[in-house]
Protein backbone atom coordinates (compact mmCIF):
# COMPACT_ATOMS: atom_id res chain seq x y z
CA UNK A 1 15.15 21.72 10.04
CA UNK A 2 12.64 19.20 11.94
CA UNK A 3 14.91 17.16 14.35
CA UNK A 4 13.44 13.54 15.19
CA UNK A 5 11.98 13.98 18.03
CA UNK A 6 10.05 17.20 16.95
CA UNK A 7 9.02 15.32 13.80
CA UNK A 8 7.42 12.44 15.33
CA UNK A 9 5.88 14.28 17.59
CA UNK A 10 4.27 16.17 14.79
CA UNK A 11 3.12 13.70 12.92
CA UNK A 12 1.64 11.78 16.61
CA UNK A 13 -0.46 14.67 16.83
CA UNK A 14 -1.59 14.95 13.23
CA UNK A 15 -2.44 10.84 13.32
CA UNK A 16 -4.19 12.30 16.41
CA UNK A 17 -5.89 15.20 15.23
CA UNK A 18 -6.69 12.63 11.90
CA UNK A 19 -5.18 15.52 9.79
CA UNK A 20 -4.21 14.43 6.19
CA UNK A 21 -0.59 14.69 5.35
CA UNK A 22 2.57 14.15 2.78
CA UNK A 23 5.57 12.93 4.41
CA UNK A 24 8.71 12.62 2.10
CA UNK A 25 11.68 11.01 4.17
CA UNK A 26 15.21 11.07 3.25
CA UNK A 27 18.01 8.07 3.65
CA UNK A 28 19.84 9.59 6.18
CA UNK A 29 17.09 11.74 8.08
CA UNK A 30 18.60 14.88 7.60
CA UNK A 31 16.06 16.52 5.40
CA UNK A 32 12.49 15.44 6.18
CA UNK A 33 9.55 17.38 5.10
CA UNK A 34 5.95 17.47 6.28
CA UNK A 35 3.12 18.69 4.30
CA UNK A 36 0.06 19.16 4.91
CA UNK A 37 -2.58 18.22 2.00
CA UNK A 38 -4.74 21.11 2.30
CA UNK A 39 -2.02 23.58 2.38
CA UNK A 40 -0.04 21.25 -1.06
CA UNK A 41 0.47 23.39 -4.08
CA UNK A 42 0.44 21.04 -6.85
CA UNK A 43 2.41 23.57 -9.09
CA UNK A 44 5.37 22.54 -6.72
CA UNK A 45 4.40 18.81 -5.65
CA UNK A 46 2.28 16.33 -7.75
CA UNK A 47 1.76 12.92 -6.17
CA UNK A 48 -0.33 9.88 -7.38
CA UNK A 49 -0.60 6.85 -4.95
CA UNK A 50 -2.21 4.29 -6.16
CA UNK A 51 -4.65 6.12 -7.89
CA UNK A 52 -4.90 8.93 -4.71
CA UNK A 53 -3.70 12.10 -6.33
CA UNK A 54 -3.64 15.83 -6.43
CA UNK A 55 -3.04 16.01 -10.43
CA UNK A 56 -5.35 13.88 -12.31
CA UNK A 57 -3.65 12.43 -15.43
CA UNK A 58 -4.73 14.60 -18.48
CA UNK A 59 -3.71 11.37 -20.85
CA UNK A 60 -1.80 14.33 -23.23
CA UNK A 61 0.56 13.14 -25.29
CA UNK A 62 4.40 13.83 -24.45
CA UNK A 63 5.39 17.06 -26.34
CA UNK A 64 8.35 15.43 -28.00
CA UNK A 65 9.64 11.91 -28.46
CA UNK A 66 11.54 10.73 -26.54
CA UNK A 67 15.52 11.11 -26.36
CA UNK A 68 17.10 9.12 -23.37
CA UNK A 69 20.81 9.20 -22.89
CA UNK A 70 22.61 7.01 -20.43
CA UNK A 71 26.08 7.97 -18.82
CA UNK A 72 27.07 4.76 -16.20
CA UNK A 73 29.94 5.17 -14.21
CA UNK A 74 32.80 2.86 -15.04
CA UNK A 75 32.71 0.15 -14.41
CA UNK A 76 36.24 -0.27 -12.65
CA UNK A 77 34.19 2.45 -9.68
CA UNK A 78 31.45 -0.50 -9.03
CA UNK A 79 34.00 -3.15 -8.80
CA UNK A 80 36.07 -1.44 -5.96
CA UNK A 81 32.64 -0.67 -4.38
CA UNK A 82 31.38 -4.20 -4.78
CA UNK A 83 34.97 -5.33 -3.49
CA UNK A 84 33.86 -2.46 0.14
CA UNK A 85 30.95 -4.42 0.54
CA UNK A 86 32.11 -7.86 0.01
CA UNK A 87 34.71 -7.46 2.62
CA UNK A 88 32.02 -6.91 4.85
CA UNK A 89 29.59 -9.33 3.59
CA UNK A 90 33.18 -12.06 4.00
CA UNK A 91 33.81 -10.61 7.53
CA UNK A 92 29.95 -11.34 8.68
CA UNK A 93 28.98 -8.04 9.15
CA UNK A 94 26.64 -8.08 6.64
CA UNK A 95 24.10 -11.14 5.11
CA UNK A 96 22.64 -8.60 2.26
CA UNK A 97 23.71 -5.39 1.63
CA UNK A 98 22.45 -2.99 -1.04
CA UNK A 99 24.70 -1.13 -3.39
CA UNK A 100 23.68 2.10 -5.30
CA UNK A 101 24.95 4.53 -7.35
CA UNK A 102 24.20 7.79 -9.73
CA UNK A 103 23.67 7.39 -13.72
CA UNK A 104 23.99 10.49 -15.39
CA UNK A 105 21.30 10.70 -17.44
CA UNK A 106 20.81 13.74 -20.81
CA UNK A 107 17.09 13.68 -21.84
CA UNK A 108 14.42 16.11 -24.02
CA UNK A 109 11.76 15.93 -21.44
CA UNK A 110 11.75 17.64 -18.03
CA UNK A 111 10.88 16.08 -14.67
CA UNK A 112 7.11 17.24 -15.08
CA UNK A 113 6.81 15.32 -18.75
CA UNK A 114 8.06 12.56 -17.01
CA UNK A 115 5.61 12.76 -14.06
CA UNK A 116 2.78 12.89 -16.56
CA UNK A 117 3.64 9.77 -18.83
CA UNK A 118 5.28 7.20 -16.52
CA UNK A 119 2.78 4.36 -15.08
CA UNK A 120 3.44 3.27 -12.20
CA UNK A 121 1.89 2.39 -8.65
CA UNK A 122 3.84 5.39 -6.99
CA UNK A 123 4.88 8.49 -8.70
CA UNK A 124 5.64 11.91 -7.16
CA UNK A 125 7.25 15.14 -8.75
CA UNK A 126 8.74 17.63 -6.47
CA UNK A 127 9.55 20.71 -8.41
CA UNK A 128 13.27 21.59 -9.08
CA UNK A 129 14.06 18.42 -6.96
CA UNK A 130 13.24 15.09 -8.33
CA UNK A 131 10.08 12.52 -9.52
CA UNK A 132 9.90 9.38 -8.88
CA UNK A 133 7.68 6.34 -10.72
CA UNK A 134 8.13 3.55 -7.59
CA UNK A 135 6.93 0.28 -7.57
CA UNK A 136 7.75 -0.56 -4.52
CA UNK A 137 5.35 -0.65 -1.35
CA UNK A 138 6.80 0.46 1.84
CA UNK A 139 4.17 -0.13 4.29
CA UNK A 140 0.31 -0.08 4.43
CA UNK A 141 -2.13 0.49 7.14
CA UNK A 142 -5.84 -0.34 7.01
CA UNK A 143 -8.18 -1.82 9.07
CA UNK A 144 -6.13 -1.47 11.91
CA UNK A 145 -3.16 -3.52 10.31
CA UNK A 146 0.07 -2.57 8.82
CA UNK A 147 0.79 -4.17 5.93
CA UNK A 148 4.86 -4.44 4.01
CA UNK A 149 5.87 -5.89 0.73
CA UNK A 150 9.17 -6.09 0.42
CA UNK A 151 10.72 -5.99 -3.00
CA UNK A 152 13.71 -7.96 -3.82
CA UNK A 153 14.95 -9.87 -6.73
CA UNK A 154 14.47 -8.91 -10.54
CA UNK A 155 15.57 -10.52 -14.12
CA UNK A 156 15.63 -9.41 -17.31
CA UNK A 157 11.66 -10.14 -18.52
CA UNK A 158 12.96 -11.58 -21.99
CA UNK A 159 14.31 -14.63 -19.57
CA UNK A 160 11.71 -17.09 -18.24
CA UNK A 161 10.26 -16.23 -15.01
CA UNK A 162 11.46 -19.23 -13.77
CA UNK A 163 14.53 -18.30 -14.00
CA UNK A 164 14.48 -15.44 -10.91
CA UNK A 165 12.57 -18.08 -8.73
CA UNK A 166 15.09 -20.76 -9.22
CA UNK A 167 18.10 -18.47 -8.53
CA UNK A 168 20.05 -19.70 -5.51
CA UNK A 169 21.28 -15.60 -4.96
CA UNK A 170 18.31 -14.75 -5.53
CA UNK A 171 16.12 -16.71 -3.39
CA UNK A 172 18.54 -16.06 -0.22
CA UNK A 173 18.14 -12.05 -1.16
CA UNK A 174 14.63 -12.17 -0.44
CA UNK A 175 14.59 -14.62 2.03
CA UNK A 176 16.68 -12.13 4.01
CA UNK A 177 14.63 -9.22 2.98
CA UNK A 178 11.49 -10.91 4.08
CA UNK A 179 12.96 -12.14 7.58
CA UNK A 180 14.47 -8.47 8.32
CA UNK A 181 11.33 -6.73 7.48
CA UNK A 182 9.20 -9.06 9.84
CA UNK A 183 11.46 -7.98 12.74
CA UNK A 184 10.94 -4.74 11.53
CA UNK A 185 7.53 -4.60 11.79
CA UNK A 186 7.39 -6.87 15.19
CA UNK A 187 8.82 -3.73 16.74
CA UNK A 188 5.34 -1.80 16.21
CA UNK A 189 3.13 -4.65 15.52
CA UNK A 190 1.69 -7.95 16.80
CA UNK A 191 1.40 -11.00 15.26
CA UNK A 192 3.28 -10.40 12.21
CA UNK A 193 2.87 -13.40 9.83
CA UNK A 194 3.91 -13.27 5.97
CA UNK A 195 0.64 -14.04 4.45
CA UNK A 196 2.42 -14.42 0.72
CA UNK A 197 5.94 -15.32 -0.04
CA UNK A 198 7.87 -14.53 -3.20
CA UNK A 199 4.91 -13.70 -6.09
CA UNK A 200 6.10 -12.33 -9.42
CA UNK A 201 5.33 -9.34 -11.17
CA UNK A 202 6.23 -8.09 -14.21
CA UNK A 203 7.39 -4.39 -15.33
CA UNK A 204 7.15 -2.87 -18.56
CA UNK A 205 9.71 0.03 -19.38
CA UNK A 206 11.24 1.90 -22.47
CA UNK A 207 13.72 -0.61 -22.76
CA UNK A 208 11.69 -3.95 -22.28
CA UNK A 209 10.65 -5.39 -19.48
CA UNK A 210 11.45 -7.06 -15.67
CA UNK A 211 10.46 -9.55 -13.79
CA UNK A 212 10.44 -9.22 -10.00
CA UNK A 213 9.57 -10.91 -6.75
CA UNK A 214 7.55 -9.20 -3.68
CA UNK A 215 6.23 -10.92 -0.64
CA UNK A 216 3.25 -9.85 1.56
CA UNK A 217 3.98 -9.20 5.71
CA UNK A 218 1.28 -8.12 7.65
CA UNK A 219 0.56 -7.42 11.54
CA UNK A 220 -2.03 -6.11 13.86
CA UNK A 221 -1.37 -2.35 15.43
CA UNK A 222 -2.64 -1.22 19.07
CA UNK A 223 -5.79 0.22 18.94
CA UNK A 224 -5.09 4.01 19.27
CA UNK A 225 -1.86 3.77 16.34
CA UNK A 226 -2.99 7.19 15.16
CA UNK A 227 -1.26 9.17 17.76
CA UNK A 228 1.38 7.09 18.05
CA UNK A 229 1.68 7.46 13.57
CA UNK A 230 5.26 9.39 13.82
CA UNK A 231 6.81 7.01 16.41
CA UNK A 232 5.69 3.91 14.34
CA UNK A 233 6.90 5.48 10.66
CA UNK A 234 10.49 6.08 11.94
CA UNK A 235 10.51 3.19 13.79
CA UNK A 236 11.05 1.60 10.64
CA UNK A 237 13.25 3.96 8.53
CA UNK A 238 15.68 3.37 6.90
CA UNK A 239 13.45 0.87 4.82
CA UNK A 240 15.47 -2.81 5.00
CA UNK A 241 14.90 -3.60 1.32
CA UNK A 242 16.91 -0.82 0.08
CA UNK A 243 19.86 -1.61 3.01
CA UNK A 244 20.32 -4.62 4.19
CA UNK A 245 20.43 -6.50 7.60
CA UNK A 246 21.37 -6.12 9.71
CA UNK A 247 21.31 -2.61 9.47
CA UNK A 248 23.52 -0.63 11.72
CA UNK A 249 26.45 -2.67 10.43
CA UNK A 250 25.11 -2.66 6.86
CA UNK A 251 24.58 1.39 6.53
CA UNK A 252 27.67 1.85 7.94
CA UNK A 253 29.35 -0.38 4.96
CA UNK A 254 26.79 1.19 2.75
CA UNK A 255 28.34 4.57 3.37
CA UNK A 256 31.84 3.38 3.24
CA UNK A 257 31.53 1.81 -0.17
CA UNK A 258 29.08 4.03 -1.96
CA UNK A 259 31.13 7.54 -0.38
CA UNK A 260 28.49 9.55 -1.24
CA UNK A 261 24.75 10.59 0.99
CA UNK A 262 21.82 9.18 -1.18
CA UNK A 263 19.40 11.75 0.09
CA UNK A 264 16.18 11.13 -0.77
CA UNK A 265 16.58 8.47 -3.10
CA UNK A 266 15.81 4.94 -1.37
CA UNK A 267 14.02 6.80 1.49
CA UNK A 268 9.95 7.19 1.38
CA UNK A 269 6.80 9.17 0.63
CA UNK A 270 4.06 8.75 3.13
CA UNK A 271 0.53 10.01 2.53
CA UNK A 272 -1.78 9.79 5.23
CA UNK A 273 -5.18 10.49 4.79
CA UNK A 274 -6.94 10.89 8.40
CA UNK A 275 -7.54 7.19 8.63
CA UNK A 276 -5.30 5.05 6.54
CA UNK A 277 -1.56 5.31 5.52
CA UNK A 278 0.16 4.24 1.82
CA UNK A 279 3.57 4.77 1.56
CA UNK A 280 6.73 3.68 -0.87
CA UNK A 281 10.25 3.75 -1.47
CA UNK A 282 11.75 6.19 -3.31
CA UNK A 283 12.59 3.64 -6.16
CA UNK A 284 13.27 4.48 -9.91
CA UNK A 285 14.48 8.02 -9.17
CA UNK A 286 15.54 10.88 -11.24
CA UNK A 287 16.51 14.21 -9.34
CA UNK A 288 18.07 17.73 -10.65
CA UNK A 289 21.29 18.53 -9.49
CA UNK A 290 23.15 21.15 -10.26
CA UNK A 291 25.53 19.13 -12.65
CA UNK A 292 22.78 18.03 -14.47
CA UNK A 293 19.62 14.80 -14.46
CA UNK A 294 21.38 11.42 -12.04
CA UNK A 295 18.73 8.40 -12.26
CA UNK A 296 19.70 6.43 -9.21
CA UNK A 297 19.97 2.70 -9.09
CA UNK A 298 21.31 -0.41 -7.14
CA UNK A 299 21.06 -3.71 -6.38
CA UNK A 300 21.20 -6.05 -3.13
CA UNK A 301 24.67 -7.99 -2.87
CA UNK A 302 25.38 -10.80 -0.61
CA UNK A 303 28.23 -13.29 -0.35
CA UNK A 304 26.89 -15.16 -3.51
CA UNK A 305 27.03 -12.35 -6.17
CA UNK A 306 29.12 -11.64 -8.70
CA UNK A 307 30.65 -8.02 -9.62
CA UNK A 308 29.24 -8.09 -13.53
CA UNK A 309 25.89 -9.54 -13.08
CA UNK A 310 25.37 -6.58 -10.86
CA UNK A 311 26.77 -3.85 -12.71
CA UNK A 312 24.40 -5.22 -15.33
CA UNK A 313 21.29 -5.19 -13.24
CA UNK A 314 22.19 -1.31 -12.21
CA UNK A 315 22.15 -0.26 -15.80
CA UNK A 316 18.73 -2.47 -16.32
CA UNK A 317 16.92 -0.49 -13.55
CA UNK A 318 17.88 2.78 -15.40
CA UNK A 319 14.18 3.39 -17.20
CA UNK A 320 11.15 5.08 -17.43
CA UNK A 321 7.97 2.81 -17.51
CA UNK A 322 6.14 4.49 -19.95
CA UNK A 323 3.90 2.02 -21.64
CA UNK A 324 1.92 -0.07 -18.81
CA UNK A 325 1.64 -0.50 -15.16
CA UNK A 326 2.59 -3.01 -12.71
CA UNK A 327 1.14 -6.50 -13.88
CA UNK A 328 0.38 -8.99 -11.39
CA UNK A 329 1.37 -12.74 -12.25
């Protein structure tokens, strides 16, 4: 098992040595593995960022249709979670913390039929461990600037947008989002500005659709950031949009009122190429246990949210986005 240190010193000299890599990051750090891309077998790991990929979709269609089963977990187990992280939210320990939990989930098609006909920005399919279909950017570097678009705030897409932007809770979510993810980056990075604040996009699933709000944060690295690559990645883990702020306070609430280690859901996938880094957050995740499929999903609380609403937005995130991609609005 890599410890820290070793790991970012690893990946320093591979930014260094400008060797291409996959870099899949857990919640906690207590599983994080490196590949190298020349040495990836994509029998056992498939990846597709942002149209970067070692599989190259084969547009077949899926072998059966379709059978998607849902188990949630009462909803009387949120409510004493959301209660945890209230207390703390109440007690100012917290401004925003984010609140996640496992849906059992009985479907026809295994993880590699899902790999092949979700759309999405990010997907990745690990064998006998999980895939993932993320929307979500974690950070970006190019030019000699990392970029971060924090995602935070959706609504039901049969609802006007208008309706997320105008949302008191909502707008203070992402306000808070975009203000602890600028400090984040200010630790690596100079002159971090947000260059776009709150845009819309919209998400087509199974189920219907969702609307949700992204901003754009950007700042300029030092000069030689490729040897310093592993210092400046886990500088920033675990990603704020998927905790909270601030964070030491917040994970510890987070582990208090979900009682259970996410792994590597809501950590991130890193691919570097020799020159230029993409990365997301392991968003929209189903993984193999051995009890069976759980399809994580969550939500960000803070002081002005309600237990239901919630609840209800957990169940909404269960999907697979199967019939488009990401639409920008």
């Amino acid at each position: 098992m890599n410890t820290i240190p070793a790991l970012s010193q690893r990946l320093n000299l591979w930014g260094q040595q400008r060797k291409p890599f996959l870099l899949l990051a857990d919640f906690e750090l207590e599983q994080v593995q490196t590949f190298a891309l020349a040495d990836l077998d994509p029998a056992e790991l498939r990846y597709c960022f942002h149209h970067q990929t070692n599989w190259p979709f084969s547009g077949m269609q899926p072998p059966v249709p379709l059978q998607w089963d849902a188990s949630f977990i009462p909803p009387a187990t949120y409510q004493a979670a959301f209660a945890t992280v209230q207390t703390g939210l109440q007690r100012g320990d917290s401004f925003l913390t984010n609140l996640t939990f496992p849906t059992a989930i009985h479907t026809n098609w295994s993880l590699a039929d899902i790999y092949e006909q979700t759309r999405s920005r990010y997907k990745l399919w690990w064998k006998d461990h999980f895939v993932i279909f993320s929307p979500e950017i974690f950070v970006q570097i190019r030019g000699g600037k990392i970029f971060s678009n924090p995602m935070k705030g959706t609504a039901p897409g049969y609802l006007p947008a208008s309706s997320l932007l105008a949302d008191a809770k909502e707008q203070a979510e992402h306000a808070t989002i975009v203000d602890l993810i600028r400090n984040d980056l200010s630790q690596v990075a100079k002159g971090v500005q947000v260059d776009q604040y709150r845009y819309l996009e919209k998400l087509t699933t199974h189920q219907g659709s969702l609307w949700q709000t992204s901003s754009l944060i950007s700042g300029q690295l030092p000069v030689n950031f490729h040897t310093q690559l592993g210092d400046i990645l886990l500088r920033l883990l675990p990603a704020g949009s998927i905790s909270g702020a601030p964070k030491p306070e917040t994970l510890r609430i987070i582990r208090e009122a979900e009682g259970q280690k996410r792994g590597f859901y809501t950590g991130i996938a890193a691919l570097w190429d020799g020159y230029e880094l993409d990365s997301c957050v392991l968003i929209r995740f189903l993984e193999q246990t051995d009890e069976g499929l759980r399809y994580w999903s969550g939500g960000g609380i803070t002081a002005y949210s309600k237990w239901q609403e919630e609840y209800t937005e957990l169940k909404e995130k269960v999907y697979l986005p199967i019939e488009a991609v990401v639409g920008v609005v």
